[in-house]
PDB file of N, CA and C in Angstrom:
ATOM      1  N   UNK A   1      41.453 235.529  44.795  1.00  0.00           N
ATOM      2  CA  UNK A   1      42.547 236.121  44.050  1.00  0.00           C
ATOM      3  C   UNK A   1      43.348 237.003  45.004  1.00  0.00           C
ATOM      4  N   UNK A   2      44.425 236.872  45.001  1.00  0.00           N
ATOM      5  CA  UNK A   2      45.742 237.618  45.992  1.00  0.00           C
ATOM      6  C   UNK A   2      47.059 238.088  45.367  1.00  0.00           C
ATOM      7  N   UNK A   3      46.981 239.457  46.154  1.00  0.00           N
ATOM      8  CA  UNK A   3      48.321 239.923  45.297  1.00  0.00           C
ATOM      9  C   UNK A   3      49.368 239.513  45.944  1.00  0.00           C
ATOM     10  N   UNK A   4      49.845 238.655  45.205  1.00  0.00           N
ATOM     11  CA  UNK A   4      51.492 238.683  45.990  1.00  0.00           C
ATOM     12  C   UNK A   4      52.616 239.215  45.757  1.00  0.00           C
ATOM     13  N   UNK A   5      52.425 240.365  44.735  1.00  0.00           N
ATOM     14  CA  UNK A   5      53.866 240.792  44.594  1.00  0.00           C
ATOM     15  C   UNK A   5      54.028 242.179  45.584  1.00  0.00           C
ATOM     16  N   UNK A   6      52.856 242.298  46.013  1.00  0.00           N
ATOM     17  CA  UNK A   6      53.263 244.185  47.166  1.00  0.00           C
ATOM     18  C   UNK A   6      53.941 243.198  48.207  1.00  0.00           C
ATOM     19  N   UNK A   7      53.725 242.064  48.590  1.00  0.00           N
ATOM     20  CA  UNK A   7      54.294 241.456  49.948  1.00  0.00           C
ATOM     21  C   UNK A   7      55.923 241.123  50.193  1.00  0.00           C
ATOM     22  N   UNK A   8      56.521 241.111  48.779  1.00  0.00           N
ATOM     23  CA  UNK A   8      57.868 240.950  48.361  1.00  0.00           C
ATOM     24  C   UNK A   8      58.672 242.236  49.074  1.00  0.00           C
ATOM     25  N   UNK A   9      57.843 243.699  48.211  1.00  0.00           N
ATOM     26  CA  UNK A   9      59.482 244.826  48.758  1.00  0.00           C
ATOM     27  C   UNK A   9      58.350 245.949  48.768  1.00  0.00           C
ATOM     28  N   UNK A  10      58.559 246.585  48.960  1.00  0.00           N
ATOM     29  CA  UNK A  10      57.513 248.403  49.581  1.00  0.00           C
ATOM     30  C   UNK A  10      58.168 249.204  48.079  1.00  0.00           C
ATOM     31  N   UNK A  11      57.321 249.302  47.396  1.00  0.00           N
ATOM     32  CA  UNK A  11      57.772 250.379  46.324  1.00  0.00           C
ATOM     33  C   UNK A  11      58.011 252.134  47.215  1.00  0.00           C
ATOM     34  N   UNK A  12      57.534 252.165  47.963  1.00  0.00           N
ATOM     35  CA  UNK A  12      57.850 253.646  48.185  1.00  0.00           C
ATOM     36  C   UNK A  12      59.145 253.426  49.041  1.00  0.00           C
ATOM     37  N   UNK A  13      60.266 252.325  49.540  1.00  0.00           N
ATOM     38  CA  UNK A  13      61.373 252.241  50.294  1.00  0.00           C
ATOM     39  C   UNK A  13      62.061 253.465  49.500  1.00  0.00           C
ATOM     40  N   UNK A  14      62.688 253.027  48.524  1.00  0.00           N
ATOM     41  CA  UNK A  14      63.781 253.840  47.303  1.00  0.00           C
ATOM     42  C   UNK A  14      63.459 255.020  48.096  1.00  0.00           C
ATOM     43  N   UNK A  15      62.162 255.526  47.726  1.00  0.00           N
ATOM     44  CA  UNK A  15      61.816 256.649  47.388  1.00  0.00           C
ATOM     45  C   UNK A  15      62.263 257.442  48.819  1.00  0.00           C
ATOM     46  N   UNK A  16      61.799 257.024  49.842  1.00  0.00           N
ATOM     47  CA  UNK A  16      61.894 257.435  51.461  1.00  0.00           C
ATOM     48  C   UNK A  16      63.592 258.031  51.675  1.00  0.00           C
ATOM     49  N   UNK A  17      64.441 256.136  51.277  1.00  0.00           N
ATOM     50  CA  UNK A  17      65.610 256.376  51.520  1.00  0.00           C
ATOM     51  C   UNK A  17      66.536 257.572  50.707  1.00  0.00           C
ATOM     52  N   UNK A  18      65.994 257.645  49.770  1.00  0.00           N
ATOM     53  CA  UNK A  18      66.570 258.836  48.887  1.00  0.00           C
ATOM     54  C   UNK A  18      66.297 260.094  49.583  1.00  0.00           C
ATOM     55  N   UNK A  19      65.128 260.633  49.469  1.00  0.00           N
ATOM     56  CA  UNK A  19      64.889 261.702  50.255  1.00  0.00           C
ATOM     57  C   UNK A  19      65.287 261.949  51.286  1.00  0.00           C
ATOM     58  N   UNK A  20      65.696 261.091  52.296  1.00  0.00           N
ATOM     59  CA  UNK A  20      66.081 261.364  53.687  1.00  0.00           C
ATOM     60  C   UNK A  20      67.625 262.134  53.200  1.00  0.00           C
ATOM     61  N   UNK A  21      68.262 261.248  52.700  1.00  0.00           N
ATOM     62  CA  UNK A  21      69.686 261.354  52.029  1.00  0.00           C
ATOM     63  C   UNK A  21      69.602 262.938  51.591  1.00  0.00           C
ATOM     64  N   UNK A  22      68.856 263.518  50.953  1.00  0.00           N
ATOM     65  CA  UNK A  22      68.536 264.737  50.517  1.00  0.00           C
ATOM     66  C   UNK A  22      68.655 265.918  51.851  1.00  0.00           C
ATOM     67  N   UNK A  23      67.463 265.307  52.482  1.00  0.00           N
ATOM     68  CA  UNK A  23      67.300 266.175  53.627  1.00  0.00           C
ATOM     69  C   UNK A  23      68.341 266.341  54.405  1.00  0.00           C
ATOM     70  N   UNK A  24      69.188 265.454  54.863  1.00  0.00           N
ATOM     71  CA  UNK A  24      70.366 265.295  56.315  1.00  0.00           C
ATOM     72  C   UNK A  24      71.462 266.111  55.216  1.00  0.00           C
ATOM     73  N   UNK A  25      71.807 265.509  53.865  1.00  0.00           N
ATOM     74  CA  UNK A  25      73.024 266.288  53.234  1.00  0.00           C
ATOM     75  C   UNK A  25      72.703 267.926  52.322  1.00  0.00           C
ATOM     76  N   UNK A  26      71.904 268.618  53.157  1.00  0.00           N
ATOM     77  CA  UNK A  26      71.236 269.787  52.326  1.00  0.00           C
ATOM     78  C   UNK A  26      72.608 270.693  51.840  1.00  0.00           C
ATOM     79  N   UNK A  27      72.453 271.116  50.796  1.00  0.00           N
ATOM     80  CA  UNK A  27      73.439 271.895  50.376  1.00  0.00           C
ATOM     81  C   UNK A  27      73.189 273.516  50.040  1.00  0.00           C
ATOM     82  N   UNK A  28      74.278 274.008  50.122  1.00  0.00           N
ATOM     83  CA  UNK A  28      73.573 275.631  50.632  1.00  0.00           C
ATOM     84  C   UNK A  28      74.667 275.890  49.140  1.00  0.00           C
ATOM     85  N   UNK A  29      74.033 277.221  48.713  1.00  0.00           N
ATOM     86  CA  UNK A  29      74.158 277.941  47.659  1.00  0.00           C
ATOM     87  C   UNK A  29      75.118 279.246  48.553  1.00  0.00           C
ATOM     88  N   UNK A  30      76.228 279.382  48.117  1.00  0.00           N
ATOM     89  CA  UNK A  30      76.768 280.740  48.741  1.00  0.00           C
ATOM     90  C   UNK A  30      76.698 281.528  47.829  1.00  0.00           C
ATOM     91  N   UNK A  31      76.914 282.944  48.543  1.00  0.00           N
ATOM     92  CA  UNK A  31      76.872 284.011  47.931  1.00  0.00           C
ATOM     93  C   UNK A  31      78.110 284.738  48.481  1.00  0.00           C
ATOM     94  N   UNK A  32      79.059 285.066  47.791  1.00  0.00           N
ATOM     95  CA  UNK A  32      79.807 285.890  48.966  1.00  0.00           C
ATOM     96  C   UNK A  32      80.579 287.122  47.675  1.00  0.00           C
ATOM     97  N   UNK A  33      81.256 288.243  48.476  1.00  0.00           N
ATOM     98  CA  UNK A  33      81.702 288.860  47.467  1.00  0.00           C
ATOM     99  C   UNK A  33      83.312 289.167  47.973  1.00  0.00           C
ATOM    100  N   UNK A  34      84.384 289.323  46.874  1.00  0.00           N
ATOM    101  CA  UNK A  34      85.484 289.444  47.432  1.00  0.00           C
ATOM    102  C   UNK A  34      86.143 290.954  46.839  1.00  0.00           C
ATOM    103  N   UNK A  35      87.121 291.438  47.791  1.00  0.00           N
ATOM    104  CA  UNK A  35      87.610 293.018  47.043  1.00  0.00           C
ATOM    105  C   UNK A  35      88.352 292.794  46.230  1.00  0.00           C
ATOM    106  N   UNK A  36      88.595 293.344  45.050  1.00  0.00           N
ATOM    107  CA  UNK A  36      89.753 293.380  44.652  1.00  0.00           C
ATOM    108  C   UNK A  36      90.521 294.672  44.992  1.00  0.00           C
ATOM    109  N   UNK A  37      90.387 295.791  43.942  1.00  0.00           N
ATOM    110  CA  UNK A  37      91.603 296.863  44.593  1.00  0.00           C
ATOM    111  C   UNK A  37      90.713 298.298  44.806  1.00  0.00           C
ATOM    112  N   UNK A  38      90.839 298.708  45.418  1.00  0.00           N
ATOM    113  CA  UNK A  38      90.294 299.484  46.305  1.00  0.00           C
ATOM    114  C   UNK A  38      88.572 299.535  46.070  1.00  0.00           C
ATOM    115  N   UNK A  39      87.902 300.167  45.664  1.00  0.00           N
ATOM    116  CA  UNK A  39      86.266 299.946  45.541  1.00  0.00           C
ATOM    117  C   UNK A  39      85.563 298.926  44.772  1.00  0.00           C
ATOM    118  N   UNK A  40      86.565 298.080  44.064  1.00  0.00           N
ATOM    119  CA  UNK A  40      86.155 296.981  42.820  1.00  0.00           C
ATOM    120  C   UNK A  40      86.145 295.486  43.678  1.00  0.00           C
ATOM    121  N   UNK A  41      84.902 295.298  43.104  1.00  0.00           N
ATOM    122  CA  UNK A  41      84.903 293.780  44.295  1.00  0.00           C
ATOM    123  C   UNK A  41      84.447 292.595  42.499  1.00  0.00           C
ATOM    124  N   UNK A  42      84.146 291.711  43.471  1.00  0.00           N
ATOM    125  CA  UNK A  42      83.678 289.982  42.389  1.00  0.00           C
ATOM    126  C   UNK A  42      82.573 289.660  43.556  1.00  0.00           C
ATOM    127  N   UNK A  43      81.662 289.678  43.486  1.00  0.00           N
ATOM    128  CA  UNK A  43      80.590 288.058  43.604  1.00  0.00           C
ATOM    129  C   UNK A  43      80.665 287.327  42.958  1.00  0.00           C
ATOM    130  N   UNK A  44      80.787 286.198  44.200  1.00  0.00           N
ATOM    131  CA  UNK A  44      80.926 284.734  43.335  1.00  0.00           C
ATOM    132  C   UNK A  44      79.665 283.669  43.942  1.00  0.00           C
ATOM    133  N   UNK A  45      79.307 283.051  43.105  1.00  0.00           N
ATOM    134  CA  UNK A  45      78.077 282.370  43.829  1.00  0.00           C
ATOM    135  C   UNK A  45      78.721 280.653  43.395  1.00  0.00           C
ATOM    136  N   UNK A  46      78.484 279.879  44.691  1.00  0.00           N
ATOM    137  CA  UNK A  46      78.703 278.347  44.359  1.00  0.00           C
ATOM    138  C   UNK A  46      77.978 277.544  45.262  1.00  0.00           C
ATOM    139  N   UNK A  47      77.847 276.676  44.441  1.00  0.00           N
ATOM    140  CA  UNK A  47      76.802 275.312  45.170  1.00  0.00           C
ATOM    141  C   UNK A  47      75.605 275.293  44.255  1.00  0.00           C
ATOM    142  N   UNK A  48      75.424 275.809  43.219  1.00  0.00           N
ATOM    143  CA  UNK A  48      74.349 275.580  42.524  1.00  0.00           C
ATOM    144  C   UNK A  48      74.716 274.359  41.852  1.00  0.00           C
ATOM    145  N   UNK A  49      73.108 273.552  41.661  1.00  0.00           N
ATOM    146  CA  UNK A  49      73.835 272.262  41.176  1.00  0.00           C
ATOM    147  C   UNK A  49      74.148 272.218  39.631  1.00  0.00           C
ATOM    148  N   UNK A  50      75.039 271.018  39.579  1.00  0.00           N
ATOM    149  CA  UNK A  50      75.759 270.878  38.693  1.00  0.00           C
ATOM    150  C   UNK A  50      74.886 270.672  37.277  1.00  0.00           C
ATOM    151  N   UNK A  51      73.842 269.922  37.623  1.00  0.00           N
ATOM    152  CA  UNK A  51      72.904 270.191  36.034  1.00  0.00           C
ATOM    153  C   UNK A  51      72.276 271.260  35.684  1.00  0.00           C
ATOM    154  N   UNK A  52      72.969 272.822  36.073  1.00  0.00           N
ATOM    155  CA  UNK A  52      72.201 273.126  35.481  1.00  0.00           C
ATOM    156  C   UNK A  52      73.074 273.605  34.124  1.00  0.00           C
ATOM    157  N   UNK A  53      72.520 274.972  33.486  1.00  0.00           N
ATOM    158  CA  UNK A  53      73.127 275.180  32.134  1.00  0.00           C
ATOM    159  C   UNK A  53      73.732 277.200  32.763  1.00  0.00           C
ATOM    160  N   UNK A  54      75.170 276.817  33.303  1.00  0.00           N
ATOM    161  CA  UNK A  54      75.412 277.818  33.886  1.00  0.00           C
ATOM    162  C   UNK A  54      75.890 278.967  33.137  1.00  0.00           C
ATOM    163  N   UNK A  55      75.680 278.849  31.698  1.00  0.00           N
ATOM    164  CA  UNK A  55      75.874 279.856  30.829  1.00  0.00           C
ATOM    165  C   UNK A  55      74.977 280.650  30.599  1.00  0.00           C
ATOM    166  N   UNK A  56      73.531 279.849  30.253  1.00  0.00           N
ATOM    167  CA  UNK A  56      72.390 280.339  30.434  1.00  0.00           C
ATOM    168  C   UNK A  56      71.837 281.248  31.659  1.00  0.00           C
ATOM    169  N   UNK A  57      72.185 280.752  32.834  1.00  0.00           N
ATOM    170  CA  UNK A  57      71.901 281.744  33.942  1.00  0.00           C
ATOM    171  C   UNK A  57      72.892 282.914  34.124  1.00  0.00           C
ATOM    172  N   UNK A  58      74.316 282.646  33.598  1.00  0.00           N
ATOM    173  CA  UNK A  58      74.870 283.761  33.884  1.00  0.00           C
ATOM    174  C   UNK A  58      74.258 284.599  32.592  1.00  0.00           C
ATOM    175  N   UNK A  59      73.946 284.877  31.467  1.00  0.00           N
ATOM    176  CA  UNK A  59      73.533 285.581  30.296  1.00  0.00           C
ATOM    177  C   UNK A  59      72.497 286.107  30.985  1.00  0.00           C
ATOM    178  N   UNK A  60      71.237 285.542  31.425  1.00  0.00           N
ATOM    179  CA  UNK A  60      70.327 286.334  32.316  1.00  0.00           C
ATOM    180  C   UNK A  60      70.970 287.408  33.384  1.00  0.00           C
ATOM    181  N   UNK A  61      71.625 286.701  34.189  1.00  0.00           N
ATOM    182  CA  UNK A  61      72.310 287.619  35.556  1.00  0.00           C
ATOM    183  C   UNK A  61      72.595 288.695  34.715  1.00  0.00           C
ATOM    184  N   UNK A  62      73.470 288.869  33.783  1.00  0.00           N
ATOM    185  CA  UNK A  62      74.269 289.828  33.204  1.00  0.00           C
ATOM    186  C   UNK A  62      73.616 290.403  32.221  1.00  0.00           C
ATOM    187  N   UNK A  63      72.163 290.292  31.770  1.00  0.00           N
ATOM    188  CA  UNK A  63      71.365 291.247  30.962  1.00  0.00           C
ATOM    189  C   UNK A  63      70.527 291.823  32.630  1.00  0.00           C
ATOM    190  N   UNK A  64      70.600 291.352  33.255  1.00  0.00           N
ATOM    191  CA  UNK A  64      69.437 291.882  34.961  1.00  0.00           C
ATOM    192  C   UNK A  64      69.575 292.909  35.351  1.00  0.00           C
ATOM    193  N   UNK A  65      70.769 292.571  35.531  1.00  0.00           N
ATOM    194  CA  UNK A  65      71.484 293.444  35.968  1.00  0.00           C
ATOM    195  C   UNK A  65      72.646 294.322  35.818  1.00  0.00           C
ATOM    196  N   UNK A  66      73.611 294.112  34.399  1.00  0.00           N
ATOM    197  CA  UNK A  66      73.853 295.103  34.365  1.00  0.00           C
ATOM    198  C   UNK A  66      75.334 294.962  34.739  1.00  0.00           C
ATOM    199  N   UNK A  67      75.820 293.809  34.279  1.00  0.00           N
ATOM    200  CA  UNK A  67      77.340 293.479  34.855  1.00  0.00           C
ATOM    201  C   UNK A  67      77.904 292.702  33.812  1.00  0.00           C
ATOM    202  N   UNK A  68      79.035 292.496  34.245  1.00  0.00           N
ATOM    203  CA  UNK A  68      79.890 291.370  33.506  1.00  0.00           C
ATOM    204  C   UNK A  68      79.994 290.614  34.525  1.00  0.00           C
ATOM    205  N   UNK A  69      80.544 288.955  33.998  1.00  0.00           N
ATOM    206  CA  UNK A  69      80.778 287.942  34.799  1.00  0.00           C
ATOM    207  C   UNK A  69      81.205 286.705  33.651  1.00  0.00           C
ATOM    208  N   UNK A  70      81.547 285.933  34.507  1.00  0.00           N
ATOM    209  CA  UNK A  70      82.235 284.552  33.780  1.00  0.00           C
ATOM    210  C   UNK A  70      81.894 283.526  34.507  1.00  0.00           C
ATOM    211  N   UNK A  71      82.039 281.707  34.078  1.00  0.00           N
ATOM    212  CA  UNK A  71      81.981 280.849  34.714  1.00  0.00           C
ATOM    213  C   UNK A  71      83.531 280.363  34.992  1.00  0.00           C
ATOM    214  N   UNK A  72      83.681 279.991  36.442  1.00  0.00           N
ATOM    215  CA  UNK A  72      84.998 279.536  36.832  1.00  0.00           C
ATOM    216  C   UNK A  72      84.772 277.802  37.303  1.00  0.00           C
ATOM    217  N   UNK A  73      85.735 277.173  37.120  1.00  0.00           N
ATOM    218  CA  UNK A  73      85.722 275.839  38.508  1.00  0.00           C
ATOM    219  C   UNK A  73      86.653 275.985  39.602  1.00  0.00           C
ATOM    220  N   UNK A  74      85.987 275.849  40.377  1.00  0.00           N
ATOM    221  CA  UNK A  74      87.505 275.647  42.321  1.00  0.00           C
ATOM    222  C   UNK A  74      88.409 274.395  42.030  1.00  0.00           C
ATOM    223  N   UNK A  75      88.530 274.729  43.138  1.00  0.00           N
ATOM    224  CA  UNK A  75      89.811 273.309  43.518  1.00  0.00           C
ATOM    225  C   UNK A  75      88.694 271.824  43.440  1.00  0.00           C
ATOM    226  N   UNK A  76      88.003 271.600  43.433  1.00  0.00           N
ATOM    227  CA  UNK A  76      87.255 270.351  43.636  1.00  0.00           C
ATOM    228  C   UNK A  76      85.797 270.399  42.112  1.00  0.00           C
ATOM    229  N   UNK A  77      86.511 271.267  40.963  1.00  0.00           N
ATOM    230  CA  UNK A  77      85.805 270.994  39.788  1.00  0.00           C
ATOM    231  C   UNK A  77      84.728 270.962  39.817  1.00  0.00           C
ATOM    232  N   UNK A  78      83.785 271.925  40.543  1.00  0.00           N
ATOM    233  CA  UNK A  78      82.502 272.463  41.020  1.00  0.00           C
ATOM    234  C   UNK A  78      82.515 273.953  39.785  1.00  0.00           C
ATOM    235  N   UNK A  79      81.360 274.407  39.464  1.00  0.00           N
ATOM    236  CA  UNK A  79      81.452 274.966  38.349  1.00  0.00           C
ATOM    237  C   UNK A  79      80.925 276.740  39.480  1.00  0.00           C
ATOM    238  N   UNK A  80      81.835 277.857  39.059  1.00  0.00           N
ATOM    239  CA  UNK A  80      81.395 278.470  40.130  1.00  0.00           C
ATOM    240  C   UNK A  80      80.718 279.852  39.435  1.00  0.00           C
ATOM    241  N   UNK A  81      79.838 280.627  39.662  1.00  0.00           N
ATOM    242  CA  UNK A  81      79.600 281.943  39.029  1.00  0.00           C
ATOM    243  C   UNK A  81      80.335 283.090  39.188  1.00  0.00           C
ATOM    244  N   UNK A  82      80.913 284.021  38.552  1.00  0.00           N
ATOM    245  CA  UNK A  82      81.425 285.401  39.236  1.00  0.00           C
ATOM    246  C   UNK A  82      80.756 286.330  38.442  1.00  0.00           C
ATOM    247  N   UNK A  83      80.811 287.672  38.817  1.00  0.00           N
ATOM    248  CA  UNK A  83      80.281 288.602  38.459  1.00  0.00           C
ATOM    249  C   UNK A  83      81.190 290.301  39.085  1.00  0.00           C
ATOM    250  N   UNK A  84      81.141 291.131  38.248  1.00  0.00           N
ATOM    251  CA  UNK A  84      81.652 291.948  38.920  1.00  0.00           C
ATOM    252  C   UNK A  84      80.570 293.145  39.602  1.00  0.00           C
ATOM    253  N   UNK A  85      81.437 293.870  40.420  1.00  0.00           N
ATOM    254  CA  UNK A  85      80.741 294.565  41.395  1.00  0.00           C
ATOM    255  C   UNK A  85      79.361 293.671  42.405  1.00  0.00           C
ATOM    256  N   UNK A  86      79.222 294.354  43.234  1.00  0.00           N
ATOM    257  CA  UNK A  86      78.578 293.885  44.491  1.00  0.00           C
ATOM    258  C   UNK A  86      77.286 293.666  44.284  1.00  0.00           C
ATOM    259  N   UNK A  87      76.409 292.198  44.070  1.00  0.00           N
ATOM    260  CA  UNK A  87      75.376 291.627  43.430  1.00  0.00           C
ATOM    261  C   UNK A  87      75.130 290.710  44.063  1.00  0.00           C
ATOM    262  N   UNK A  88      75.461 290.668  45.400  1.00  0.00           N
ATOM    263  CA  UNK A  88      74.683 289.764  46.647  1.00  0.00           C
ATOM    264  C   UNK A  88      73.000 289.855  46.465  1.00  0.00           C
ATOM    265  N   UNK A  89      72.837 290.799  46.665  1.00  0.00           N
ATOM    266  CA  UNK A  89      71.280 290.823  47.316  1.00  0.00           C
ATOM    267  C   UNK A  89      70.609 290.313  45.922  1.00  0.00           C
ATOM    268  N   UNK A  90      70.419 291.286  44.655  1.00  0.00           N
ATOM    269  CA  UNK A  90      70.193 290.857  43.446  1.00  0.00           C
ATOM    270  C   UNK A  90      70.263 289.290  43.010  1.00  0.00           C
ATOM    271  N   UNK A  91      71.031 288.875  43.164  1.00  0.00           N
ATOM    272  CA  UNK A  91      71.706 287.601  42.968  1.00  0.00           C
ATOM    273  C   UNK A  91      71.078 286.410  43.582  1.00  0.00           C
ATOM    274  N   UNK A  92      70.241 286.800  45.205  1.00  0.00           N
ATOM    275  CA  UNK A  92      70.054 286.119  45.704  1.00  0.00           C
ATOM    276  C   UNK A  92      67.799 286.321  45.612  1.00  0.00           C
ATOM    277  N   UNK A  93      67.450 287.267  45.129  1.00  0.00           N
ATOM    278  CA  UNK A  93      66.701 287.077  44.371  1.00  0.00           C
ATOM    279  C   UNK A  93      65.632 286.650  42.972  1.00  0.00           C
ATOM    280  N   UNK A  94      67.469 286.982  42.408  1.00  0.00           N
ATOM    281  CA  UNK A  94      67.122 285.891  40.917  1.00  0.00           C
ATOM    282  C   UNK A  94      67.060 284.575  41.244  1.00  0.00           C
ATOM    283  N   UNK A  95      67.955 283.928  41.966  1.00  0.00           N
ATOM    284  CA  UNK A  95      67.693 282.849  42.496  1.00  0.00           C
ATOM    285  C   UNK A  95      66.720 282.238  42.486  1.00  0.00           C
ATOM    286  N   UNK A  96      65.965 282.831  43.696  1.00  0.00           N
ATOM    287  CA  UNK A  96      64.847 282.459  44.171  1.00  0.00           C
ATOM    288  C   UNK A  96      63.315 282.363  43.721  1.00  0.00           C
ATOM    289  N   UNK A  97      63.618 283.236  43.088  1.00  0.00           N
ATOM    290  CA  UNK A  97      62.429 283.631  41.742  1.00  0.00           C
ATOM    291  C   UNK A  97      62.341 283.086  40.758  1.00  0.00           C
ATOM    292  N   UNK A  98      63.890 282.319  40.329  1.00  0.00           N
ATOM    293  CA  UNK A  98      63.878 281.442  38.860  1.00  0.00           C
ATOM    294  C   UNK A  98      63.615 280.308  39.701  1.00  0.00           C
ATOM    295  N   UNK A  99      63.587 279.770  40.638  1.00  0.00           N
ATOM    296  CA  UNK A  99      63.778 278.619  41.209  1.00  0.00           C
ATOM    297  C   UNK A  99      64.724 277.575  41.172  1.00  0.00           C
ATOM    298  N   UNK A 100      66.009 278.287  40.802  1.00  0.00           N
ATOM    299  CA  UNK A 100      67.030 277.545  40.880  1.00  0.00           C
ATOM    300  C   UNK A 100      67.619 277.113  42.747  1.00  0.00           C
ATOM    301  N   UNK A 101      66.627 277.789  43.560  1.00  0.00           N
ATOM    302  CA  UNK A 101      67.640 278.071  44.704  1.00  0.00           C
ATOM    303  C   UNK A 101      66.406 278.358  45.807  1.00  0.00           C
ATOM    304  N   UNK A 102      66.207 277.276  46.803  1.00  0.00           N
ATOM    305  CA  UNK A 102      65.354 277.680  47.883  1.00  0.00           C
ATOM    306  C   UNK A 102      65.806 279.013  48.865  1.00  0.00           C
ATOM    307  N   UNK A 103      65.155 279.455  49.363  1.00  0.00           N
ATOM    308  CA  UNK A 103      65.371 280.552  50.387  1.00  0.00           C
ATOM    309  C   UNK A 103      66.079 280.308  51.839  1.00  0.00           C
ATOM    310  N   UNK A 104      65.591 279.262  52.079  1.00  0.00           N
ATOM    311  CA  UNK A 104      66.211 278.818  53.180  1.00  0.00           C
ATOM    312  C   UNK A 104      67.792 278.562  52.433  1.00  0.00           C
ATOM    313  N   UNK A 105      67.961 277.845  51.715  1.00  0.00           N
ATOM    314  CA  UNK A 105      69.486 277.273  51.041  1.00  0.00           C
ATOM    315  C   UNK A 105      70.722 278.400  50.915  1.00  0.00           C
ATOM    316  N   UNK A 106      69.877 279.432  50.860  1.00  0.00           N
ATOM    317  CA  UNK A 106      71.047 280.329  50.542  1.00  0.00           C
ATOM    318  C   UNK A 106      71.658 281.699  51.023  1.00  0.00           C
ATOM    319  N   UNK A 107      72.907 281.489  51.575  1.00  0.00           N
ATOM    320  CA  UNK A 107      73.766 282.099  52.385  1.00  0.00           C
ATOM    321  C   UNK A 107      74.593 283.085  51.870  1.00  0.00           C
ATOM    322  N   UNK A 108      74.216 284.484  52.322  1.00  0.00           N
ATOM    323  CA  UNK A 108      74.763 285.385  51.848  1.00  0.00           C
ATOM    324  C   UNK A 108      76.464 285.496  52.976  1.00  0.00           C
ATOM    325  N   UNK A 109      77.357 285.864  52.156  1.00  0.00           N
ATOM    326  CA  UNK A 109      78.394 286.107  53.419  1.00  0.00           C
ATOM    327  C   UNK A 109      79.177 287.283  52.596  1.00  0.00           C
ATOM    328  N   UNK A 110      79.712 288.018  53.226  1.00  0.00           N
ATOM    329  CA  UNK A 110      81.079 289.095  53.393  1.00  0.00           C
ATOM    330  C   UNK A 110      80.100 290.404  53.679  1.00  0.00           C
ATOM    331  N   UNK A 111      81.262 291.337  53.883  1.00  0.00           N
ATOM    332  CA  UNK A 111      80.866 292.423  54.846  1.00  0.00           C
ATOM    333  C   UNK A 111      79.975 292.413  56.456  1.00  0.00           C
TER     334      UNK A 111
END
């Protein structure tokens, strides 16, 4: 008795080629914050992916900590977070802790 159907195609191919695809196109989560007029700034966080439920995470962010914020889209209909006042560091711990967001992935920028 012989199997002949493993000799046809490698069930784990898909799986390899996908992942690689993952790995080479890694996508980074920014964090950055912008001024507005004199001491009043926005963090905005983008690159989180698109499934998630970004109402839900901003309602958390904004019971956490202690802010207001809204969901925006950019120029390329990417769904983006803002928040007011300066919530880099915070921001980039909720992250990481809900597991929306590896450590390595995510890039704090301004100042």
């Amino acid at each position: 008795m012989s199997i002949q159907n493993l000799n046809d195609r490698d069930p784990f191919a898909d799986n390899l080629e996908a992942d690689f695809a993952t790995r080479t196109a890694q996508t980074y989560v920014h964090i950055r914050i912008q001024q507005r007029n004199g001491r009043k700034s926005l963090t905005t966080v983008s690159g989180l992916s698109q499934e998630i439920d970004f109402k839900k995470v901003l309602k958390a962010l904004k019971k956490a900590y202690c802010c207001n914020g809204t969901v925006v889209e950019d120029e390329q209909k990417h769904k983006v977070l803002q928040m007011q006042g300066d919530q880099r560091d915070p921001v980039k711990k909720f992250l990481i802790e809900e597991g929306l967001a590896k450590e390595e992935s995510v890039k704090v920028h301004g100042f």
